[in-house]
PDB file of N, CA and C in Angstrom:
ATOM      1  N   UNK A   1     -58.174  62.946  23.502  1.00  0.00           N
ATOM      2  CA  UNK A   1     -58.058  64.349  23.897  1.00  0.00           C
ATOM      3  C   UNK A   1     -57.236  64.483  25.195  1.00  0.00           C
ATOM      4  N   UNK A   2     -57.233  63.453  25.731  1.00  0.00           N
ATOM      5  CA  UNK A   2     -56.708  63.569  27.750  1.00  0.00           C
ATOM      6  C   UNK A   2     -55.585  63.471  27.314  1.00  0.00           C
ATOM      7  N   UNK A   3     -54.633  62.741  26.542  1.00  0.00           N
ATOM      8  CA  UNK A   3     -53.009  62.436  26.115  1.00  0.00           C
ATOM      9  C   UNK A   3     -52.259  63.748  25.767  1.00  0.00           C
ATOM     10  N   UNK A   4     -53.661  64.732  25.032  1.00  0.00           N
ATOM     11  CA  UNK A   4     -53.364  66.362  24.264  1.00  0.00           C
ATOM     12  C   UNK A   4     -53.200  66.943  25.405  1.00  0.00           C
ATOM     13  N   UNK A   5     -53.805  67.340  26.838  1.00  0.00           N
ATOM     14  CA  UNK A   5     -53.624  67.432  27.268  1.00  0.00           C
ATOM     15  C   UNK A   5     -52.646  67.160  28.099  1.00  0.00           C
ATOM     16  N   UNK A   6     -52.263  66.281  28.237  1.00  0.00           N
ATOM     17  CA  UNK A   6     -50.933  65.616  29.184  1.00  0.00           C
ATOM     18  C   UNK A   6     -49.843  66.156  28.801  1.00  0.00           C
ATOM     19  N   UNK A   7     -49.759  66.210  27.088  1.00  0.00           N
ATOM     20  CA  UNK A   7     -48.514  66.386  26.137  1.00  0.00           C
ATOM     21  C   UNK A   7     -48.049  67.806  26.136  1.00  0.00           C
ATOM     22  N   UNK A   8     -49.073  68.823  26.738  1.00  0.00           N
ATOM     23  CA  UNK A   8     -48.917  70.276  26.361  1.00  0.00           C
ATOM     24  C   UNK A   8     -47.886  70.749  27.506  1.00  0.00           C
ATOM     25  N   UNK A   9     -48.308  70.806  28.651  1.00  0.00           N
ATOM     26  CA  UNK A   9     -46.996  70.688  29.791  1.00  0.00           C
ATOM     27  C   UNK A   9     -45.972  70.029  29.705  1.00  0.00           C
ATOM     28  N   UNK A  10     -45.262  69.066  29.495  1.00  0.00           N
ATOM     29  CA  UNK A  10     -44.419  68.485  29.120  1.00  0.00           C
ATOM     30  C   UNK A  10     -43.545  69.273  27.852  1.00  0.00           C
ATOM     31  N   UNK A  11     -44.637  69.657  27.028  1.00  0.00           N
ATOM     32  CA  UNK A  11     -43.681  70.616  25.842  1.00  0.00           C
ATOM     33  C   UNK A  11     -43.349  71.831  26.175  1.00  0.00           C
ATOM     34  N   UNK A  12     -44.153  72.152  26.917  1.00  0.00           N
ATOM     35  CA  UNK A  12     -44.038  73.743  28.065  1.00  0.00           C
ATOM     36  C   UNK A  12     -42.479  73.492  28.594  1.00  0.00           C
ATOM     37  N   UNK A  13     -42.612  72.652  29.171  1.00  0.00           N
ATOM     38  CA  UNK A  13     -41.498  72.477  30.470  1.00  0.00           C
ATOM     39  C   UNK A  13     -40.482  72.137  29.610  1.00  0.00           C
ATOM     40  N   UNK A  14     -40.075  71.187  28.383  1.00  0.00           N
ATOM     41  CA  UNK A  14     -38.936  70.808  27.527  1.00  0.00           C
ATOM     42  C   UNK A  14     -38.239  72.336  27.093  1.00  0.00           C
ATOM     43  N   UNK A  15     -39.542  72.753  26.470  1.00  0.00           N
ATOM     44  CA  UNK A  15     -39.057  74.172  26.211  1.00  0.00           C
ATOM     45  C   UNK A  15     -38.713  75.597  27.197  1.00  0.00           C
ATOM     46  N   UNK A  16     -38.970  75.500  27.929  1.00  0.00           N
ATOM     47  CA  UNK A  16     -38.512  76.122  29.252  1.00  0.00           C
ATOM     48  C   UNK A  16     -37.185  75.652  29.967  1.00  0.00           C
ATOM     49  N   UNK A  17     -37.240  74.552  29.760  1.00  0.00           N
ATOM     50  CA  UNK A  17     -36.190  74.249  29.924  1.00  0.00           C
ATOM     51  C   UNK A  17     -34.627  73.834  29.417  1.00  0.00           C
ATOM     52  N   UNK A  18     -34.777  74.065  27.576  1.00  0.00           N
ATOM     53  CA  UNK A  18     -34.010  74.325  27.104  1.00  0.00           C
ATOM     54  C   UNK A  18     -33.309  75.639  27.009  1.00  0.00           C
ATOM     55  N   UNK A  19     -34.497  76.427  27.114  1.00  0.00           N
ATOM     56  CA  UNK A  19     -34.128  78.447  26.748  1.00  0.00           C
ATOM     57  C   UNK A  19     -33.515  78.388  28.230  1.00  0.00           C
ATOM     58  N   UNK A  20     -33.651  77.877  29.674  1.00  0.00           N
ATOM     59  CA  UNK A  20     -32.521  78.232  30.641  1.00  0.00           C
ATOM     60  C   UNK A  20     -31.554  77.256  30.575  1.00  0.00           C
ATOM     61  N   UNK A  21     -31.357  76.441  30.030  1.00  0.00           N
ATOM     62  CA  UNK A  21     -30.088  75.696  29.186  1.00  0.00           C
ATOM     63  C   UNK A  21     -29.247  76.836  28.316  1.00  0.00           C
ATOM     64  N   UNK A  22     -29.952  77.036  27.476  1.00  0.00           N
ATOM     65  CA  UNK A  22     -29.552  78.306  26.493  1.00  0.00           C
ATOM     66  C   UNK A  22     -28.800  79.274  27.214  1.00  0.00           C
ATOM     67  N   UNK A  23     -29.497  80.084  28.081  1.00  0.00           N
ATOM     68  CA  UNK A  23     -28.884  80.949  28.575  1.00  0.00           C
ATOM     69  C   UNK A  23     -27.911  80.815  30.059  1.00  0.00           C
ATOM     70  N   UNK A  24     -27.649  79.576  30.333  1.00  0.00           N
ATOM     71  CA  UNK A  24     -26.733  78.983  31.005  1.00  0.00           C
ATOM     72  C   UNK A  24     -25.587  78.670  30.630  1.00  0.00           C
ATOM     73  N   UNK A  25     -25.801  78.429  28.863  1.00  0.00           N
ATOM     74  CA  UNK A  25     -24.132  77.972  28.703  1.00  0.00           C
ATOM     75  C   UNK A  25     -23.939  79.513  28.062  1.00  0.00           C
ATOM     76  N   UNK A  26     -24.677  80.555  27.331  1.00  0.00           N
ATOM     77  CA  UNK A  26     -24.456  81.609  26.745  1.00  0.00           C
ATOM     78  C   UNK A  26     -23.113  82.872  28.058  1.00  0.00           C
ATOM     79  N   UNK A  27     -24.015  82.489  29.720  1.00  0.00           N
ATOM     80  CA  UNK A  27     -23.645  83.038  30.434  1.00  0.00           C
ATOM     81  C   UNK A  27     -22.244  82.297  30.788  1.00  0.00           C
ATOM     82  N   UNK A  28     -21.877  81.363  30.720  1.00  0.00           N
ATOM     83  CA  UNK A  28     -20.857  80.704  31.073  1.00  0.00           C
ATOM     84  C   UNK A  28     -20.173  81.166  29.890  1.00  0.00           C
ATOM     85  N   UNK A  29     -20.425  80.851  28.470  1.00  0.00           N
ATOM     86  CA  UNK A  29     -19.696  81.325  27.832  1.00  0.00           C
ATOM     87  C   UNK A  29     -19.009  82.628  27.583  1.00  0.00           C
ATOM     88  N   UNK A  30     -19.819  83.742  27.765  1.00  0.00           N
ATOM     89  CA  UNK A  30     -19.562  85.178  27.915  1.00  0.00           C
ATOM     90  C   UNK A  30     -18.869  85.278  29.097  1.00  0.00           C
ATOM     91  N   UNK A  31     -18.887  84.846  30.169  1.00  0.00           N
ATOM     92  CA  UNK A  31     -17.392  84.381  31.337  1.00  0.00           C
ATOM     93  C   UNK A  31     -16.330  84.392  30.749  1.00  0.00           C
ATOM     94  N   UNK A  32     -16.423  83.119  30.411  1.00  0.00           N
ATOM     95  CA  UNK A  32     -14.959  82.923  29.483  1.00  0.00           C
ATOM     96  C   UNK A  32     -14.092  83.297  28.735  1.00  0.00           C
ATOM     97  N   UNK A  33     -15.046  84.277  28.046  1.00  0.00           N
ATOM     98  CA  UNK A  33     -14.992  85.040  26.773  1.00  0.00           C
ATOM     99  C   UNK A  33     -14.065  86.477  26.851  1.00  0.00           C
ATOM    100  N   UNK A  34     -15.635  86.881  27.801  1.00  0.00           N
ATOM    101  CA  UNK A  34     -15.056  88.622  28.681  1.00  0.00           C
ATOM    102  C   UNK A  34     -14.199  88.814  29.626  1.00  0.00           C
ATOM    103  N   UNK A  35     -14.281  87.427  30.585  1.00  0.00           N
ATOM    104  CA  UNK A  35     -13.342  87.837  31.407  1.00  0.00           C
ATOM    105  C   UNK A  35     -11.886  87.942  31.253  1.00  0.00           C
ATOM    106  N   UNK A  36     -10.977  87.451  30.517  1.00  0.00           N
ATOM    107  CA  UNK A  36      -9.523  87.699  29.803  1.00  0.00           C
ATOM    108  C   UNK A  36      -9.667  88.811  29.070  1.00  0.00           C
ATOM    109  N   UNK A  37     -10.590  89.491  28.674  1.00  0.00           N
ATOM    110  CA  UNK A  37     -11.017  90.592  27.819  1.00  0.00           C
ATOM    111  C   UNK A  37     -10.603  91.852  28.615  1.00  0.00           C
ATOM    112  N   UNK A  38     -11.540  91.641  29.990  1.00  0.00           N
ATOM    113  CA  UNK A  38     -11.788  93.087  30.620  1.00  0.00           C
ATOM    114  C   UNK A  38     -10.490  92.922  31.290  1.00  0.00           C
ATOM    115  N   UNK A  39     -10.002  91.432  32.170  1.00  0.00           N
ATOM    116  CA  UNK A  39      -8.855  91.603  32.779  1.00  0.00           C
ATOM    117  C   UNK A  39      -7.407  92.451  31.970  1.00  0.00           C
ATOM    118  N   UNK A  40      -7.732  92.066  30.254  1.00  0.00           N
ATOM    119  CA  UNK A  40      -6.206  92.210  29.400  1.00  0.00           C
ATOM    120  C   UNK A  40      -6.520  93.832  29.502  1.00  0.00           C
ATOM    121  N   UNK A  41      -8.110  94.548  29.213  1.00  0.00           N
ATOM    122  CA  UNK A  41      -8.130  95.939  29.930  1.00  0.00           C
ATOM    123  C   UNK A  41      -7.760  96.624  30.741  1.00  0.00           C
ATOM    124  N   UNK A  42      -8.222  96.166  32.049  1.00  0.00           N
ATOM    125  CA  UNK A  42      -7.429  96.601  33.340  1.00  0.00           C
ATOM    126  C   UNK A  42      -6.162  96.608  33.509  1.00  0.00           C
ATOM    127  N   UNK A  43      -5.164  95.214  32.942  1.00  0.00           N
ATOM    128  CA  UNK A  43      -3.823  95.173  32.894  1.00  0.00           C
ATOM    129  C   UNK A  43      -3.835  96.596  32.255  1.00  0.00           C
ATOM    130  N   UNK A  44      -4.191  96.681  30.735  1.00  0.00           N
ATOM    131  CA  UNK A  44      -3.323  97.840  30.008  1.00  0.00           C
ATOM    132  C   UNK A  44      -3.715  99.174  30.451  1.00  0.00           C
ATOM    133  N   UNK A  45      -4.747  99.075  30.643  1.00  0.00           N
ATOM    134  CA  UNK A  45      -4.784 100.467  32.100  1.00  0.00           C
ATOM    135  C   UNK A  45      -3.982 101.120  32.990  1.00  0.00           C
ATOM    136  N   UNK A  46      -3.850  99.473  33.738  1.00  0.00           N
ATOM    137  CA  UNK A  46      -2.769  99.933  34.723  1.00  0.00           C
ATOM    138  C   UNK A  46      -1.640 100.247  34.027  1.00  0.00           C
ATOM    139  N   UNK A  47      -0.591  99.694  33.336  1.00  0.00           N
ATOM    140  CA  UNK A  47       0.310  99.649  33.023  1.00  0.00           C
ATOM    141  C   UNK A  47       0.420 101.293  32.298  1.00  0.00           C
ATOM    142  N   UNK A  48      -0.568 101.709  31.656  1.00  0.00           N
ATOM    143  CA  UNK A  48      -1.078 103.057  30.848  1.00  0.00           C
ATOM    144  C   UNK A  48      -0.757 104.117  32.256  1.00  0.00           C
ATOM    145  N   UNK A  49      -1.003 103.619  33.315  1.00  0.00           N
ATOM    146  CA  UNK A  49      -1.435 104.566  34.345  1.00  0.00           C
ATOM    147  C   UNK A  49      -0.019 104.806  34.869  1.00  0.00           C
ATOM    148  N   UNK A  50       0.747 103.083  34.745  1.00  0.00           N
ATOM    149  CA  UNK A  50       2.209 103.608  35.405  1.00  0.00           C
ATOM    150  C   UNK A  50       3.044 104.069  34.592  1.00  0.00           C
ATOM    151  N   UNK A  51       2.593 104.329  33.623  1.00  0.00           N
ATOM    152  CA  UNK A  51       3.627 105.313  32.482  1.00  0.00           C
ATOM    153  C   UNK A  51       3.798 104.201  31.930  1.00  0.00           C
ATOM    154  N   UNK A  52       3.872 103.199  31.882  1.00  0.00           N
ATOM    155  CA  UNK A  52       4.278 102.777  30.422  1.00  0.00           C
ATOM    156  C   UNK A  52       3.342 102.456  29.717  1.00  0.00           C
ATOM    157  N   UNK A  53       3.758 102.145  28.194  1.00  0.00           N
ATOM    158  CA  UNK A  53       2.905 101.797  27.290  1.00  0.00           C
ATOM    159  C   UNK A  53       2.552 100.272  27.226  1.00  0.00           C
ATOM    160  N   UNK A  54       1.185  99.660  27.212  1.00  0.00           N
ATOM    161  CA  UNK A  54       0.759  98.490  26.994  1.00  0.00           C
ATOM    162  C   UNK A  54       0.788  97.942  25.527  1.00  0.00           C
ATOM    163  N   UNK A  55       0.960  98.664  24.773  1.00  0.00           N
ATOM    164  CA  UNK A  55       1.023  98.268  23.258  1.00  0.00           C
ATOM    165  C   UNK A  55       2.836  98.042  23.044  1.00  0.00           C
ATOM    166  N   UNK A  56       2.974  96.967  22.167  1.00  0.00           N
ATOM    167  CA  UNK A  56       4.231  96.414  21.610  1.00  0.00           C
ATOM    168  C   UNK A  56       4.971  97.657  21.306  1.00  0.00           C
ATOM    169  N   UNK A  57       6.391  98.589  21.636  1.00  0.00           N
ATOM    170  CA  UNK A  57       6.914  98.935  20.866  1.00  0.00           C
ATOM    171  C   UNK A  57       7.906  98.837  19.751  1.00  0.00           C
ATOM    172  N   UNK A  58       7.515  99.839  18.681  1.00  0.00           N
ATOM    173  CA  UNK A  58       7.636  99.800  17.179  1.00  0.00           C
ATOM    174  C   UNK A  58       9.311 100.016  16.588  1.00  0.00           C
ATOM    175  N   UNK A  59       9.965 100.161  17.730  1.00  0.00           N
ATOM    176  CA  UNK A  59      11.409 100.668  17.625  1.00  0.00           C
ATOM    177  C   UNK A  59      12.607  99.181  17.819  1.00  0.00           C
TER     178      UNK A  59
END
């Protein structure tokens, strides 16, 4: 019974400590992800803002 005991924290903590694994690489990944995202936004914003168009033209 004392080993059942021993074993239950240890599975606590594995698992606790995978889910902030989890959401460590999720957050790193969504970095990576969004940030060229929102930056390629802001570019076409700006560019929207200085009069020109950010989209390819068709002509």
């Amino acid at each position: 019974m004392e080993s059942k005991g021993n074993e239950l924290p240890l599975i606590l903590f594995s698992k606790v400590s995978f889910s902030l694994k989890l959401m460590f690489i999720q957050s790193c990944l969504s970095k990576l992800i969004i940030a060229p995202i929102r930056f390629l936004l802001s570019y076409g914003r700006f560019q929207h803002a200085k009069g020109e168009t950010w989209s390819p033209s068709l002509d």
